[in-house]
N, C-alpha and C. Protein backbone atom coordinates (compact mmCIF):
# COMPACT_ATOMS: atom_id res chain seq x y z
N UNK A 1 -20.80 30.10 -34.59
CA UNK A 1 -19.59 29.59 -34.00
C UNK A 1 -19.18 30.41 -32.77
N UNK A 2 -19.56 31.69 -32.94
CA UNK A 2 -18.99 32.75 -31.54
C UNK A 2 -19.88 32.57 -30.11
N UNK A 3 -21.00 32.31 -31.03
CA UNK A 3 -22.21 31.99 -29.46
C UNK A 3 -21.63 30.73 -29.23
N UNK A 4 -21.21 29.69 -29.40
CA UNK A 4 -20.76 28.18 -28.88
C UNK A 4 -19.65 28.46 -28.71
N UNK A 5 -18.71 29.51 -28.67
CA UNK A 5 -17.46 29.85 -27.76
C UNK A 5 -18.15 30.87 -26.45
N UNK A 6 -18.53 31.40 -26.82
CA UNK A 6 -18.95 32.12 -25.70
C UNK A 6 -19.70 31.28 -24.56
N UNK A 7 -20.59 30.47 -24.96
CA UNK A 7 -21.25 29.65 -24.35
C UNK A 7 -20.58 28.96 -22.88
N UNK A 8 -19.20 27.89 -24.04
CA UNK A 8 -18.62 26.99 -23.69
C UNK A 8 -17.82 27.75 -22.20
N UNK A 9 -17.79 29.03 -22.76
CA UNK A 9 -16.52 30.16 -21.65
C UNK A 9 -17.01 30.24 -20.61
N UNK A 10 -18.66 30.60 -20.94
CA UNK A 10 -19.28 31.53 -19.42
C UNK A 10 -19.33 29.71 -18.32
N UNK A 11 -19.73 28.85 -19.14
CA UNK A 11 -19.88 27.49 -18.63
C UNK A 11 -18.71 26.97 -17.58
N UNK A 12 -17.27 26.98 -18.58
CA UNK A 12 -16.09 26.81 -17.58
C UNK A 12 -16.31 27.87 -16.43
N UNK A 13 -16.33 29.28 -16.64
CA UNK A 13 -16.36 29.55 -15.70
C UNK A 13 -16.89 29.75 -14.35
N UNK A 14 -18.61 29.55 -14.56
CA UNK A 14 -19.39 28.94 -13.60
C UNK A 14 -18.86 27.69 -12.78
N UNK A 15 -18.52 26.93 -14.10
CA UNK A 15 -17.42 25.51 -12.96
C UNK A 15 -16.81 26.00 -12.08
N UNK A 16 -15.92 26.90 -12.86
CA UNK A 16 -14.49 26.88 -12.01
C UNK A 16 -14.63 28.19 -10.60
N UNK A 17 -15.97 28.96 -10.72
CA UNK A 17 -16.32 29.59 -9.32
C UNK A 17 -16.84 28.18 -8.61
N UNK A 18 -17.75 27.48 -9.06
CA UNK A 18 -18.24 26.57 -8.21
C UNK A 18 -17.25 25.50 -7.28
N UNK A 19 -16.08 25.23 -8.26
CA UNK A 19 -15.59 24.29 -7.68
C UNK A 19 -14.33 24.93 -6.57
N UNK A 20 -14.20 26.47 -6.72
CA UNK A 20 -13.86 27.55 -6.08
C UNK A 20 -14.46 27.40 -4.49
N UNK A 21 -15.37 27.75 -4.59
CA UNK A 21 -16.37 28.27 -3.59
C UNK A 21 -16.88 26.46 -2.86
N UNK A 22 -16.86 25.26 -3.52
CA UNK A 22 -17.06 24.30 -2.96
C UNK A 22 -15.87 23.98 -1.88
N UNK A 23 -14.23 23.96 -2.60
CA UNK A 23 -12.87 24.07 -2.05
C UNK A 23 -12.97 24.89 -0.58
N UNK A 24 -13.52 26.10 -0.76
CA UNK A 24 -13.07 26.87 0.15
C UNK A 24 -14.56 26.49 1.40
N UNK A 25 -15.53 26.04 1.19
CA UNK A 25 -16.37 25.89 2.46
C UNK A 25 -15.69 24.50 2.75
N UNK A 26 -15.57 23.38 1.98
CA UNK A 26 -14.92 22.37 2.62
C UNK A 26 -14.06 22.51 3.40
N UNK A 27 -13.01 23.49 3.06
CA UNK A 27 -11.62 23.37 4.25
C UNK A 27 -12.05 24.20 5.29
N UNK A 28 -12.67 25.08 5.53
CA UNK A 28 -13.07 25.77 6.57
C UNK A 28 -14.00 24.91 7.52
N UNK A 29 -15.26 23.87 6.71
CA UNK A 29 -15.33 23.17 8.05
C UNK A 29 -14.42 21.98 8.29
N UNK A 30 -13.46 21.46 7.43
CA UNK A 30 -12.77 20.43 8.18
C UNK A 30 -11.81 20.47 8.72
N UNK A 31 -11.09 22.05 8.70
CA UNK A 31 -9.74 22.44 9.47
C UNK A 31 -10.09 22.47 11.11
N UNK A 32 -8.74 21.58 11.50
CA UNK A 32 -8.64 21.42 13.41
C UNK A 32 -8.36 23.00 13.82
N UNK A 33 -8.31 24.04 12.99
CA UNK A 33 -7.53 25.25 13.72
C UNK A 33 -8.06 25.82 15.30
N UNK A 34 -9.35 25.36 15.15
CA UNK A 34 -10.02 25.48 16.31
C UNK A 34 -9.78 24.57 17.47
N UNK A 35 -9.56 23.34 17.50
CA UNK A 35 -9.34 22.42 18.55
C UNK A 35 -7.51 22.59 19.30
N UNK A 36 -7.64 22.62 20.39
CA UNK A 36 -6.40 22.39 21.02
C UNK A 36 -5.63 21.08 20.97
N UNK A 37 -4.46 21.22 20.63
CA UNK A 37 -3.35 20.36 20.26
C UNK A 37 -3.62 19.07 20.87
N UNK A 38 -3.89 19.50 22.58
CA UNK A 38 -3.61 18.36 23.33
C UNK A 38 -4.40 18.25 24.15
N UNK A 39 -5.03 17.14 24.69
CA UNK A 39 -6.28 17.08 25.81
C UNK A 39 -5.89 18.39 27.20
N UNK A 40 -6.87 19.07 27.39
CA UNK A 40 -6.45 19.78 28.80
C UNK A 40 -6.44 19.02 30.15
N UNK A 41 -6.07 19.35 30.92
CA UNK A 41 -5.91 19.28 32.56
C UNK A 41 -6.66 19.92 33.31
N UNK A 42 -7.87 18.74 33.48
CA UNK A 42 -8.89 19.91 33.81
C UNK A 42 -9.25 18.89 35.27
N UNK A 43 -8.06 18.09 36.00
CA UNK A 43 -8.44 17.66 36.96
C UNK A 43 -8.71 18.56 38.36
N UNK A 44 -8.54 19.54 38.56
CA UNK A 44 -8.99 21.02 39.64
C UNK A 44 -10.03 21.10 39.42
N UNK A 45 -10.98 21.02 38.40
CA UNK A 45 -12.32 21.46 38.48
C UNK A 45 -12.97 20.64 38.91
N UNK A 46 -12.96 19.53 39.59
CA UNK A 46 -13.70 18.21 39.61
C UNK A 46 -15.15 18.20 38.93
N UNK A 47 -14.82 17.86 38.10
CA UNK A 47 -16.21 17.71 37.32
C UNK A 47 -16.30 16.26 36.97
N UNK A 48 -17.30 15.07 36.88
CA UNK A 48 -17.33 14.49 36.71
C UNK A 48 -19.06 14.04 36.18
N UNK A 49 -19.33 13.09 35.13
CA UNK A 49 -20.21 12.06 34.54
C UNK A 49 -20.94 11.14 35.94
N UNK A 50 -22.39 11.70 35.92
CA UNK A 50 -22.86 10.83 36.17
C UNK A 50 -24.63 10.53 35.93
N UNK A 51 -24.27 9.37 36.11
CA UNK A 51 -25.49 8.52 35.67
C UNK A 51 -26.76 8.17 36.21
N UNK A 52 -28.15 8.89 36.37
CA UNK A 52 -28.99 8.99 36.98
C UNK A 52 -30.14 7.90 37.12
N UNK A 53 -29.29 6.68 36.51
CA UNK A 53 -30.31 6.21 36.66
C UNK A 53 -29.91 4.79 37.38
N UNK A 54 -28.16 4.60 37.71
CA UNK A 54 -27.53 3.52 38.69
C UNK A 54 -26.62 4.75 39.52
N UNK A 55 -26.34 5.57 39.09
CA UNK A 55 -25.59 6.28 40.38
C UNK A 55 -24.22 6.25 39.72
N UNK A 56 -23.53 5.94 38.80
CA UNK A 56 -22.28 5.33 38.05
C UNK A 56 -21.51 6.91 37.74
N UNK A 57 -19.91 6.96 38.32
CA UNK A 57 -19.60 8.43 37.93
C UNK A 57 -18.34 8.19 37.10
N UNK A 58 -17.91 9.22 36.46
CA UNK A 58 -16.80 9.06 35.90
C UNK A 58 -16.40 10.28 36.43
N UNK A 59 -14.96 10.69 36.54
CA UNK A 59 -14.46 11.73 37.04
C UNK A 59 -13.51 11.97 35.65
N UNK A 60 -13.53 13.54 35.29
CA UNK A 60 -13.10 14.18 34.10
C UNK A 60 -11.94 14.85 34.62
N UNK A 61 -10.80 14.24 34.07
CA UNK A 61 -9.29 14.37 34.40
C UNK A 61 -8.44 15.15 33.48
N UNK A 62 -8.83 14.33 31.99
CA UNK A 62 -8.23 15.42 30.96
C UNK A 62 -9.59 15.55 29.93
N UNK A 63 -9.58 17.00 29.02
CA UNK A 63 -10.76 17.36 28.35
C UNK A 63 -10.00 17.24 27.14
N UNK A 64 -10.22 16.96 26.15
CA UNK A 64 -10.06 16.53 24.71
C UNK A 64 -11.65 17.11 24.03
N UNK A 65 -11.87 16.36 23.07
CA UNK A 65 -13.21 16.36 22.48
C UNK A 65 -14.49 16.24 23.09
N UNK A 66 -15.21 16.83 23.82
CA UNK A 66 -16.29 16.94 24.29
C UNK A 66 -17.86 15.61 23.81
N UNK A 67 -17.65 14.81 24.41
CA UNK A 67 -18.32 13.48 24.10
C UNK A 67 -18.96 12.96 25.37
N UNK A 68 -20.28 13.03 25.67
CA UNK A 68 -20.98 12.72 27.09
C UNK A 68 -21.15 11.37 26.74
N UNK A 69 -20.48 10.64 27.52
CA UNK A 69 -20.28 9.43 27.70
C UNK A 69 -21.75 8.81 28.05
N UNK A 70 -22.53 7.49 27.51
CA UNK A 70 -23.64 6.86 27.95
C UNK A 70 -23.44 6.37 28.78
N UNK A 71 -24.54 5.75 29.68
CA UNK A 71 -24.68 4.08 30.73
C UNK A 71 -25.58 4.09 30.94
N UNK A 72 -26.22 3.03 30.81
CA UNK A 72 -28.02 2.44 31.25
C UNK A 72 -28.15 2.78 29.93
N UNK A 73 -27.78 3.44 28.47
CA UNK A 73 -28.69 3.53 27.84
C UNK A 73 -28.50 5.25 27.75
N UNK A 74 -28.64 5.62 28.47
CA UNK A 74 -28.93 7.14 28.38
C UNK A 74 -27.67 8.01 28.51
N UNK A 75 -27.60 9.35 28.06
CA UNK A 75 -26.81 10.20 28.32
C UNK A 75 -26.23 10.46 29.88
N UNK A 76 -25.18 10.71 30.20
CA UNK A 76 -24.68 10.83 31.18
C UNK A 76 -24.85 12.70 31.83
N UNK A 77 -24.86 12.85 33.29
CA UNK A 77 -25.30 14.45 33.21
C UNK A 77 -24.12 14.68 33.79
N UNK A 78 -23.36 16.17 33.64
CA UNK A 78 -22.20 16.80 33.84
C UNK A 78 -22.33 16.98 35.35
N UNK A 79 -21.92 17.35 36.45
CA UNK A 79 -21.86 17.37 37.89
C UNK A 79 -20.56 18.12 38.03
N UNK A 80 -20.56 19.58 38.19
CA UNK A 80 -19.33 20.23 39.16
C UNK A 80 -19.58 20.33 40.60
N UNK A 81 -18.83 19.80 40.97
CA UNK A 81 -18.58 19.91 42.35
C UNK A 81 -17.59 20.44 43.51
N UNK A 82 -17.80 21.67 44.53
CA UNK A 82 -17.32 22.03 44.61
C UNK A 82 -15.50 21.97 45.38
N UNK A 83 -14.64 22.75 44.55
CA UNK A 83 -13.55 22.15 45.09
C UNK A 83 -12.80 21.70 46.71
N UNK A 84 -12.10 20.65 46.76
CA UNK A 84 -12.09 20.60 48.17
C UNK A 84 -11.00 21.68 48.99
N UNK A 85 -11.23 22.22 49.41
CA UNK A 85 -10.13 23.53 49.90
C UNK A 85 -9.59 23.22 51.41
N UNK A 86 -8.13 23.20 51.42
CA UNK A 86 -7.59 23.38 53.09
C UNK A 86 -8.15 23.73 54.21
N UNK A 87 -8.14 23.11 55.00
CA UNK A 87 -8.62 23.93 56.12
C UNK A 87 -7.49 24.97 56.38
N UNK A 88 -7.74 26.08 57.10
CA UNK A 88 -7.11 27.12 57.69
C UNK A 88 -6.95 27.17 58.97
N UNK A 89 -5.56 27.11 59.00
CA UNK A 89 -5.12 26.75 61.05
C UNK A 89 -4.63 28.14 61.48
């Protein structure tokens, strides 16, 4: 009778690390703590999407979630370009 209590004990408690240790990797990868609240303002950098294989651009105004937009089919390639600056009189 003591070995089938003991048994039953070490058993729960293997559960209850497992379902421990399952809890705690789940919330660590599904917590936003890492992402910023709100899309950035990243129209100064002119960076913009384009498409190498019709010429097609998108210009990147605000940055949110990082997602390379397709066309034709294929991935779109990143393009910084440099900013346009005042002339000096």
């Amino acid at each position: 009778m003591v070995r089938i209590l003991v048994a039953v004990l070490i058993a729960l408690g293997i559960l209850a690390v497992g379902v421990l240790l399952t809890r705690a990797m789940s919330a660590r990868r599904i917590g936003d703590d890492d992402r910023p609240a709100e899309p950035e303002d990243v129209t100064d950098l002119d960076v913009s999407f384009v498409c190498r294989e019709c010429g097609t651009e998108f210009l990147v105004t605000r940055l949110g979630e990082v997602q390379v937009p397709r066309h034709c089919g294929e991935p779109m390639e990143a393009v910084q370009r440099p900013a346009a600056r005042p002339e000096l009189n």
